[in-house]
N, C-alpha and C. Protein backbone atom coordinates (compact mmCIF):
# COMPACT_ATOMS: atom_id res chain seq x y z
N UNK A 1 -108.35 34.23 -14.55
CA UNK A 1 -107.96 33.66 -13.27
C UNK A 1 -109.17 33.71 -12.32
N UNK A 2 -109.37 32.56 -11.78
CA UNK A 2 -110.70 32.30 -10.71
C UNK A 2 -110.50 33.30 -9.61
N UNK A 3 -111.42 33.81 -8.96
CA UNK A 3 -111.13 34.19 -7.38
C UNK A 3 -110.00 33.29 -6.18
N UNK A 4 -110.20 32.02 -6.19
CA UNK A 4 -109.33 31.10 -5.45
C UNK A 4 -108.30 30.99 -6.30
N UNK A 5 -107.80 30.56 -7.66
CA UNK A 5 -106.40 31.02 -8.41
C UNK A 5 -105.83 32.41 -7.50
N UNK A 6 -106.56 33.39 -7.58
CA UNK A 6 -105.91 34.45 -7.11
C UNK A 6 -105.55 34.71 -6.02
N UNK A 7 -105.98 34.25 -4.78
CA UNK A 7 -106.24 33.62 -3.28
C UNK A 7 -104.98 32.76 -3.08
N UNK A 8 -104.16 31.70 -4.40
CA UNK A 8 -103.47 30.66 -3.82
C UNK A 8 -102.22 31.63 -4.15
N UNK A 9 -102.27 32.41 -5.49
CA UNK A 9 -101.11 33.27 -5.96
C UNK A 9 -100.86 34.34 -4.24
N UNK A 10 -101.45 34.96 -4.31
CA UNK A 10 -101.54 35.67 -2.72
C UNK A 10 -101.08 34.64 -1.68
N UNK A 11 -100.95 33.74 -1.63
CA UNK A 11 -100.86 32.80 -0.18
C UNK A 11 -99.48 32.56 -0.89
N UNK A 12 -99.16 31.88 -1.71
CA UNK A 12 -97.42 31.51 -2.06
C UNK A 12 -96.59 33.13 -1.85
N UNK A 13 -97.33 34.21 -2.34
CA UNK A 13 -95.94 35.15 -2.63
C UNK A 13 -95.89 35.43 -1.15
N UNK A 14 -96.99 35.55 -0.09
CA UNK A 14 -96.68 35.51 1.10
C UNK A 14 -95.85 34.81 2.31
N UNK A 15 -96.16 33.64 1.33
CA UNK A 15 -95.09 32.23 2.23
C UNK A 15 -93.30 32.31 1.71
N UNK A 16 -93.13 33.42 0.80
CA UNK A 16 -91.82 34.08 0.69
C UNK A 16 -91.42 34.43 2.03
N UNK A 17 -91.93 34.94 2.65
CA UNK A 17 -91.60 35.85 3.81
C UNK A 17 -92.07 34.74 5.08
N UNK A 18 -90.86 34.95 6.05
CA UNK A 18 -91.05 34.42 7.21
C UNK A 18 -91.84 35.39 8.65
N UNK A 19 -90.89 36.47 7.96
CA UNK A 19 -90.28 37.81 9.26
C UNK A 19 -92.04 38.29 8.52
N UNK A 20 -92.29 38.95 10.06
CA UNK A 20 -94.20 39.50 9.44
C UNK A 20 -93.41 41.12 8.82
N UNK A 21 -92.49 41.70 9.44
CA UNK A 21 -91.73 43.02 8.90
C UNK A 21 -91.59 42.90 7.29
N UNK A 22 -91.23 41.74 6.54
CA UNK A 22 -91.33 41.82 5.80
C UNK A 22 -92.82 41.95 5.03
N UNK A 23 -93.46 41.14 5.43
CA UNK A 23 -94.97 40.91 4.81
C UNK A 23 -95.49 42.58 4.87
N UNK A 24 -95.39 43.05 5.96
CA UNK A 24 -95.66 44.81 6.06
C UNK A 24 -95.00 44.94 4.86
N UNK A 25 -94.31 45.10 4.61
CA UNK A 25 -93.56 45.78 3.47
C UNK A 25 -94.35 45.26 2.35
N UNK A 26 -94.15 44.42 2.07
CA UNK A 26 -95.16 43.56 0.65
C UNK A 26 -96.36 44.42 0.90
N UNK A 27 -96.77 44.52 2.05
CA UNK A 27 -98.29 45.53 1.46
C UNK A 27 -98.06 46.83 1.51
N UNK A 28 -96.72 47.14 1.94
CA UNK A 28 -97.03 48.74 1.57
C UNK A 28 -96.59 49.03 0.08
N UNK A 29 -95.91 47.84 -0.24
CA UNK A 29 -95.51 48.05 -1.71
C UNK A 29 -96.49 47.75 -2.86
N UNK A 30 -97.59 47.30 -2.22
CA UNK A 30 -98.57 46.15 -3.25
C UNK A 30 -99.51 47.97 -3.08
N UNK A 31 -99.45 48.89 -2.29
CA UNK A 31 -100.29 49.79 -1.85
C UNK A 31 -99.72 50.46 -2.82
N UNK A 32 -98.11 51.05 -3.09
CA UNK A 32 -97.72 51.98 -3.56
C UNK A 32 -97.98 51.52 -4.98
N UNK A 33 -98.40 50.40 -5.52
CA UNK A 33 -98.15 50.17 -7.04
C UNK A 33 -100.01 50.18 -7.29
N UNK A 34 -100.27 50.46 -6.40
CA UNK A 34 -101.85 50.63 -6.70
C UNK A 34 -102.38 51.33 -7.70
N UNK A 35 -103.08 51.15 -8.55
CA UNK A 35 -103.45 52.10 -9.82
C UNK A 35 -104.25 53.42 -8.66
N UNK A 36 -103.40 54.88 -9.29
CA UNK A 36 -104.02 55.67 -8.91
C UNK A 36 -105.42 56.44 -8.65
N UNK A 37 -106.15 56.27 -7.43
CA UNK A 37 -107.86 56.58 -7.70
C UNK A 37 -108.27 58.11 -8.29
N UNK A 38 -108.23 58.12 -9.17
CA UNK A 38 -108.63 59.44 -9.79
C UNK A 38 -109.80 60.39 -8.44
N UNK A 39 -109.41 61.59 -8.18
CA UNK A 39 -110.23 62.88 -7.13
C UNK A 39 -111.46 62.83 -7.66
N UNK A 40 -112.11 62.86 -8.41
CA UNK A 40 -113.22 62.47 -8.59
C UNK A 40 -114.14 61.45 -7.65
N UNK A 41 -113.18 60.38 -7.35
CA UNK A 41 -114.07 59.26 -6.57
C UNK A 41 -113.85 59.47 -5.25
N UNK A 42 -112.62 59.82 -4.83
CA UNK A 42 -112.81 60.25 -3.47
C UNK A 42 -113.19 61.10 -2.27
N UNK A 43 -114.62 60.39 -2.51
CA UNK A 43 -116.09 61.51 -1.96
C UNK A 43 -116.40 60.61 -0.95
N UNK A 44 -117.39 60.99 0.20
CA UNK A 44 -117.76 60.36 1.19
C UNK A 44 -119.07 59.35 0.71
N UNK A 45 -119.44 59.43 -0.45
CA UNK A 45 -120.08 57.94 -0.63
C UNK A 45 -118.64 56.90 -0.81
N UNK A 46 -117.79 57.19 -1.58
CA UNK A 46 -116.61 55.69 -1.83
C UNK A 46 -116.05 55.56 -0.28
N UNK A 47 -116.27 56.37 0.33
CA UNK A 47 -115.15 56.00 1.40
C UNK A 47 -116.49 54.92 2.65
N UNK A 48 -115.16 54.10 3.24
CA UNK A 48 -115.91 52.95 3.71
C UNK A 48 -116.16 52.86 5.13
N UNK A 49 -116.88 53.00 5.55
CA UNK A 49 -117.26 53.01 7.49
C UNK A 49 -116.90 51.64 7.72
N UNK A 50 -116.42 52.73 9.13
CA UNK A 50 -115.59 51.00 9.99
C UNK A 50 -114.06 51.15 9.65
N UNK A 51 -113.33 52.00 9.09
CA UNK A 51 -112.12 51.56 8.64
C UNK A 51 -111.32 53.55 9.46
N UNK A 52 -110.74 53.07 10.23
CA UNK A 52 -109.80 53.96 11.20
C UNK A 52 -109.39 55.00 10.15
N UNK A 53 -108.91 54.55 9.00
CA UNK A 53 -107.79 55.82 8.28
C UNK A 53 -109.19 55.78 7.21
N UNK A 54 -108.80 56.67 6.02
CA UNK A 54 -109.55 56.87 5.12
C UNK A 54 -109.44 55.77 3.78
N UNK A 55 -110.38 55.51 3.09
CA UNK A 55 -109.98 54.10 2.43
C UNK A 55 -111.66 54.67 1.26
N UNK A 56 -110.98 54.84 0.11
CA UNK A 56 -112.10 54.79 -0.72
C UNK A 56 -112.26 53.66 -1.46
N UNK A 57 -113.24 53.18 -2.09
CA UNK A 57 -113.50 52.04 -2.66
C UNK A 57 -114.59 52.52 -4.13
N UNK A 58 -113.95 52.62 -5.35
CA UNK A 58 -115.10 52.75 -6.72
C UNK A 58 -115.11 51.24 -7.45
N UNK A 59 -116.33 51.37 -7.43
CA UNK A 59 -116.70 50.03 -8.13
C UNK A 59 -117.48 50.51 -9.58
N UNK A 60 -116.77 49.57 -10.64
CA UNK A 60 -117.91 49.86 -11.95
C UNK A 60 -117.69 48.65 -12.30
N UNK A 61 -119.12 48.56 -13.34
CA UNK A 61 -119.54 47.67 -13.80
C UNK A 61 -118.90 47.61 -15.16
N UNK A 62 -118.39 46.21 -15.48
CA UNK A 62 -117.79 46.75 -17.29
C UNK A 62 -118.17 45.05 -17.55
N UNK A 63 -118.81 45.20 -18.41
CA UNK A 63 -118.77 43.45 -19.28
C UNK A 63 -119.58 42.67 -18.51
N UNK A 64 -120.15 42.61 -17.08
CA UNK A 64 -120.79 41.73 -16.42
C UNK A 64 -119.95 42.02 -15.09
N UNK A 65 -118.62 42.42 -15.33
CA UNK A 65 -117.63 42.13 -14.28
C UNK A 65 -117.32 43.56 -12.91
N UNK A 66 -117.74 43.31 -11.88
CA UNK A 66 -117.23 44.16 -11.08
C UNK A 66 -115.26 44.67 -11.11
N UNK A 67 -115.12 46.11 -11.33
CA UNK A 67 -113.73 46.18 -11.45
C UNK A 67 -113.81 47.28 -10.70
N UNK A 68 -112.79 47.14 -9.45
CA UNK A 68 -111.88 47.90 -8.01
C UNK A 68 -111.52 49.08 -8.16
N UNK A 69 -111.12 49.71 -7.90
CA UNK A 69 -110.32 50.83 -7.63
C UNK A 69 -110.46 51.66 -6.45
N UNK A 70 -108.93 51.43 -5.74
CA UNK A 70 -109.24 52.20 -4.08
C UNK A 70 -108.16 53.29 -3.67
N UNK A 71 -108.28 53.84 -2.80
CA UNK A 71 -106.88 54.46 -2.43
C UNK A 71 -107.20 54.70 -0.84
N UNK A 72 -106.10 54.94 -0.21
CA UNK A 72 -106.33 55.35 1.68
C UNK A 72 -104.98 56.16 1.58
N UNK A 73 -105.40 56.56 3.14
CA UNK A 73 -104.54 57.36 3.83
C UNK A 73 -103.28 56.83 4.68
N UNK A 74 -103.50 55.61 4.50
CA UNK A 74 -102.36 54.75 5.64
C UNK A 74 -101.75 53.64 4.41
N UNK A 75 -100.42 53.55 4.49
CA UNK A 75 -99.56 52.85 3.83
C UNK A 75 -100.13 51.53 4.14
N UNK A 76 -99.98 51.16 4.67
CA UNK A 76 -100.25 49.57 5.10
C UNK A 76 -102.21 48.83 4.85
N UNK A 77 -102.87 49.85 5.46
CA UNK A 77 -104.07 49.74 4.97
C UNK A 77 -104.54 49.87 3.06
N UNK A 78 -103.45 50.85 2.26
CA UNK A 78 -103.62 50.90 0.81
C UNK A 78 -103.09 49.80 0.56
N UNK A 79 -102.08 49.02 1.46
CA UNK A 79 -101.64 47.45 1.10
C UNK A 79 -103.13 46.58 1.03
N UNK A 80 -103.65 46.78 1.87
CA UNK A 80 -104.54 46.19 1.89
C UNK A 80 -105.70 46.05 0.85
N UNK A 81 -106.10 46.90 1.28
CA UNK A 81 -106.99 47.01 -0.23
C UNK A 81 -106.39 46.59 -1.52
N UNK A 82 -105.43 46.69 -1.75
CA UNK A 82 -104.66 46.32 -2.87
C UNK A 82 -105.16 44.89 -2.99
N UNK A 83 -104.27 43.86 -1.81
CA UNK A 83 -104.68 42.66 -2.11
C UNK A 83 -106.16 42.32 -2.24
N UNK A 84 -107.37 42.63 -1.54
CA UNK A 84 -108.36 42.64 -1.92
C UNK A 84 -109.02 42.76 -3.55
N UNK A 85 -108.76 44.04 -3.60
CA UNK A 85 -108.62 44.07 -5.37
C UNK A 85 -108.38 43.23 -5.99
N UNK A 86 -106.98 42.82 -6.10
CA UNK A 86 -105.97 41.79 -6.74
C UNK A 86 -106.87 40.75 -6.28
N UNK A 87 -107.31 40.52 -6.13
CA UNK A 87 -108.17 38.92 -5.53
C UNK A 87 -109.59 39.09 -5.91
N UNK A 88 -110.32 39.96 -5.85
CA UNK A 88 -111.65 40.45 -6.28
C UNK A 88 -112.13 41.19 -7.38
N UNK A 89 -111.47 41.84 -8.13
CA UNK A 89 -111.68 42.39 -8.85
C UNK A 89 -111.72 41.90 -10.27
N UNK A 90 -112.79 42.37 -11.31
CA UNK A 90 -112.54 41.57 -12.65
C UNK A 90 -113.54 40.20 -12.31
N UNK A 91 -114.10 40.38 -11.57
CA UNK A 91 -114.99 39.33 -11.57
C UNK A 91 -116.47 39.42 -11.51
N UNK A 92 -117.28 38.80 -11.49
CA UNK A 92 -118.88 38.90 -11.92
C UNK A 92 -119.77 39.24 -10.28
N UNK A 93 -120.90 39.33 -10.03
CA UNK A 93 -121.05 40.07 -8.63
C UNK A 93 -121.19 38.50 -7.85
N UNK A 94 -121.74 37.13 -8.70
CA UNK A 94 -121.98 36.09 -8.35
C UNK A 94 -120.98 35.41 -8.06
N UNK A 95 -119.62 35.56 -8.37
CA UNK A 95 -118.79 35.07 -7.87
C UNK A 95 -117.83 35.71 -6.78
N UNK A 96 -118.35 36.80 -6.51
CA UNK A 96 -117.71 38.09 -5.52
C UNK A 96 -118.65 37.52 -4.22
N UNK A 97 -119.93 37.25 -4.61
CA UNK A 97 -120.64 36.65 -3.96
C UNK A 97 -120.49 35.38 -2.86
N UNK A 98 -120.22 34.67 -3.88
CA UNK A 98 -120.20 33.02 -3.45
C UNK A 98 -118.18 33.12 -3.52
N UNK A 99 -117.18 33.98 -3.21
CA UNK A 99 -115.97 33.61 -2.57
C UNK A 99 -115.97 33.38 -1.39
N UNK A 100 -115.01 32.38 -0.52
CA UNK A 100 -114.62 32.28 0.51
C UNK A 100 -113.32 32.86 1.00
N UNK A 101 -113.14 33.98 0.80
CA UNK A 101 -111.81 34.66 1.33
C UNK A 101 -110.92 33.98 2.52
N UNK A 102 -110.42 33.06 2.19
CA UNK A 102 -109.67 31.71 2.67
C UNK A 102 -108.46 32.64 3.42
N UNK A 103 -107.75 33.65 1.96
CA UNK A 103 -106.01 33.89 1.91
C UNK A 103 -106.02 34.63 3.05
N UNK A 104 -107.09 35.32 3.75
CA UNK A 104 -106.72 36.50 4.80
C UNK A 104 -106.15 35.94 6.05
N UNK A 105 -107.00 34.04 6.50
CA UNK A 105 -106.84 33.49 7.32
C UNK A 105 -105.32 32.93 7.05
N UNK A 106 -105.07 32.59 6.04
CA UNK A 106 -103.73 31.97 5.29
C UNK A 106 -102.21 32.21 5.42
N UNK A 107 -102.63 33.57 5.02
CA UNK A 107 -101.31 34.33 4.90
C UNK A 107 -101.23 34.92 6.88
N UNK A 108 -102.09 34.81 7.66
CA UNK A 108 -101.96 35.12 9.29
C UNK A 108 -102.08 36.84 8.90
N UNK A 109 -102.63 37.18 7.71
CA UNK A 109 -102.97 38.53 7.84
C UNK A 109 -104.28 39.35 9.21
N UNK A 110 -105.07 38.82 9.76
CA UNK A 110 -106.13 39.09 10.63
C UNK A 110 -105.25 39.04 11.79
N UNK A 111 -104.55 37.61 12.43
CA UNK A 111 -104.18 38.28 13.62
C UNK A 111 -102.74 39.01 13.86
N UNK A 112 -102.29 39.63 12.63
CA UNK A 112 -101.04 40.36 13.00
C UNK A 112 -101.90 42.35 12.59
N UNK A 113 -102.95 42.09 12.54
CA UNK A 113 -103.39 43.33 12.55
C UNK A 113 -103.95 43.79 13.92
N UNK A 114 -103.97 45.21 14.16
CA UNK A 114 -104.68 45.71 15.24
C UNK A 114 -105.76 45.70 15.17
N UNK A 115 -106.50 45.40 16.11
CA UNK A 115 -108.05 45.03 16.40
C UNK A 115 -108.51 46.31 15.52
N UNK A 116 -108.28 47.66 15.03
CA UNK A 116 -108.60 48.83 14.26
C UNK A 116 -108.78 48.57 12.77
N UNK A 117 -107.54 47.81 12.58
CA UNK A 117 -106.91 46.94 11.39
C UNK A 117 -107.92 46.29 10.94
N UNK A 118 -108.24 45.48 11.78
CA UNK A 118 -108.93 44.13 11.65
C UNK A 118 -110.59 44.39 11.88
N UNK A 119 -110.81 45.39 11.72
CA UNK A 119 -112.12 46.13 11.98
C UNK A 119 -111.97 46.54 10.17
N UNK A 120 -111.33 47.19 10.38
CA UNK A 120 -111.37 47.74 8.53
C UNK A 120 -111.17 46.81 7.31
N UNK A 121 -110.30 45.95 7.47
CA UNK A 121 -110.11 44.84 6.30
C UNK A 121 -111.79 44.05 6.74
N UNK A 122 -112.40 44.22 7.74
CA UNK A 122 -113.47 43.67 7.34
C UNK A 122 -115.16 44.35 6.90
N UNK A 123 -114.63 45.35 6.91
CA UNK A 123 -115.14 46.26 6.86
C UNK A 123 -115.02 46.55 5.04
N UNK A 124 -113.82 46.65 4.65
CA UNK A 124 -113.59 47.05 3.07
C UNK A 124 -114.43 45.22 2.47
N UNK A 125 -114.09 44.29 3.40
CA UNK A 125 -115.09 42.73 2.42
C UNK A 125 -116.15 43.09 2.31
N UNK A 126 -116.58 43.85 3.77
CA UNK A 126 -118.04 44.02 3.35
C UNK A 126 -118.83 44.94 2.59
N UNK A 127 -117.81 45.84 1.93
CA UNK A 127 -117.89 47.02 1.24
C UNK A 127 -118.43 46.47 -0.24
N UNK A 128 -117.35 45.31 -0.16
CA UNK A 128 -117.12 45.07 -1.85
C UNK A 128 -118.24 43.85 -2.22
N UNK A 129 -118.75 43.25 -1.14
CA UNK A 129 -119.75 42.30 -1.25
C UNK A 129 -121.01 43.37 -1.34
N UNK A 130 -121.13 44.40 -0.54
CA UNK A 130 -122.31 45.21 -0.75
C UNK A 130 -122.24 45.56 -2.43
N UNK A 131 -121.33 46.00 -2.86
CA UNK A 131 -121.25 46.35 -4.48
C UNK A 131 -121.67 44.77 -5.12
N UNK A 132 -121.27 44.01 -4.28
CA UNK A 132 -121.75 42.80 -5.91
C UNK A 132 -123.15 42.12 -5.78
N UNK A 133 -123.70 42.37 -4.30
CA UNK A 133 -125.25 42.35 -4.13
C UNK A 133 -125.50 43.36 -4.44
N UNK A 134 -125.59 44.56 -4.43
CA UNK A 134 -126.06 45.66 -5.37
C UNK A 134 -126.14 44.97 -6.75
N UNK A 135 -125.36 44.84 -7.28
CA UNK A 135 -125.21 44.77 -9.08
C UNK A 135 -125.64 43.48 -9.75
N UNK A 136 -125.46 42.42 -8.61
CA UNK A 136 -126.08 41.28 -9.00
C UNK A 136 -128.16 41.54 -8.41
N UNK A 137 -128.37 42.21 -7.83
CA UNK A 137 -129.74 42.57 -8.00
C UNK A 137 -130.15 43.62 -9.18
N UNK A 138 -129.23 44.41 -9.46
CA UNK A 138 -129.98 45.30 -10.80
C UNK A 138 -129.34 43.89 -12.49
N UNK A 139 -129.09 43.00 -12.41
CA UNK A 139 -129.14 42.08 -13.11
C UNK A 139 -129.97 41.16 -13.37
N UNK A 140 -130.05 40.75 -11.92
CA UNK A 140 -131.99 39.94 -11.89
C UNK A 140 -133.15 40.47 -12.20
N UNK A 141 -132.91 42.17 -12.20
CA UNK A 141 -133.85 42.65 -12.16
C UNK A 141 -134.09 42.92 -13.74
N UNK A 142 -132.88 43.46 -14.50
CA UNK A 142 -133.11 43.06 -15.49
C UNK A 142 -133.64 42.11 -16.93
N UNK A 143 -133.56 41.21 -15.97
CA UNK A 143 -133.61 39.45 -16.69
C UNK A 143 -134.87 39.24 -16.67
């Protein structure tokens, strides 16, 4: 599944919901089904500046492909990251690269967050773009 496949899947299950109470819920549930981040990673290099609650982010490299794994301290923010993941993850650093994260504007996720909110979800993009310019430079460098 492309980055934008995963972007349009995210924008329909959202357009389920009218009420934004519900959409909260969809991410605290998309948070609670989060694959668990093993204690190991949650050290003050994974965790991400700019983001109010605590929010770790491990990135590894497997096959070419950048693959996610996060966890936080706030229900609604581990929603978050979730969808991020679910949308980013499993993919190469060049195409983590060159996405246009369309669904955030889509789904009206940015302005139903608190300016704190909305400091951190941009804050975790720029987390995960730093990992795929990282990895897509030790690739060039390789080549």
């Amino acid at each position: 599944m492309t980055i934008n496949e995963a972007q349009d899947e995210v924008v329909e299950e959202f357009s389920d919901f009218t009420d934004w109470m519900d959409r909260y819920q969809m991410l605290i549930d998309l948070g609670n089904d989060l694959e668990i981040l093993n204690d190991q990673y949650k050290t003050e290099n994974n965790l991400i500046d700019g983001c109010q609650s605590r929010v770790w982010l491990q990135c590894d490299y497997k096959d070419g492909k950048l693959v996610f794994t996060a966890d936080s301290d706030a229900l609604i923010v581990k929603g978050i990251i979730a969808l991020l993941i679910q949308v980013m993850s499993g993919h190469t650093p060049s195409e983590i690269l060159n996405a246009d994260l369309y669904f955030i504007e889509k789904i009206g996720l940015r302005e139903h967050l608190s300016p704190t909110r909305s400091n951190g979800l941009l804050a975790m993009v720029k987390q995960i773009k730093a990992y795929a310019l990282a990895f897509k430079a030790k690739e060039d460098e390789a080549k």
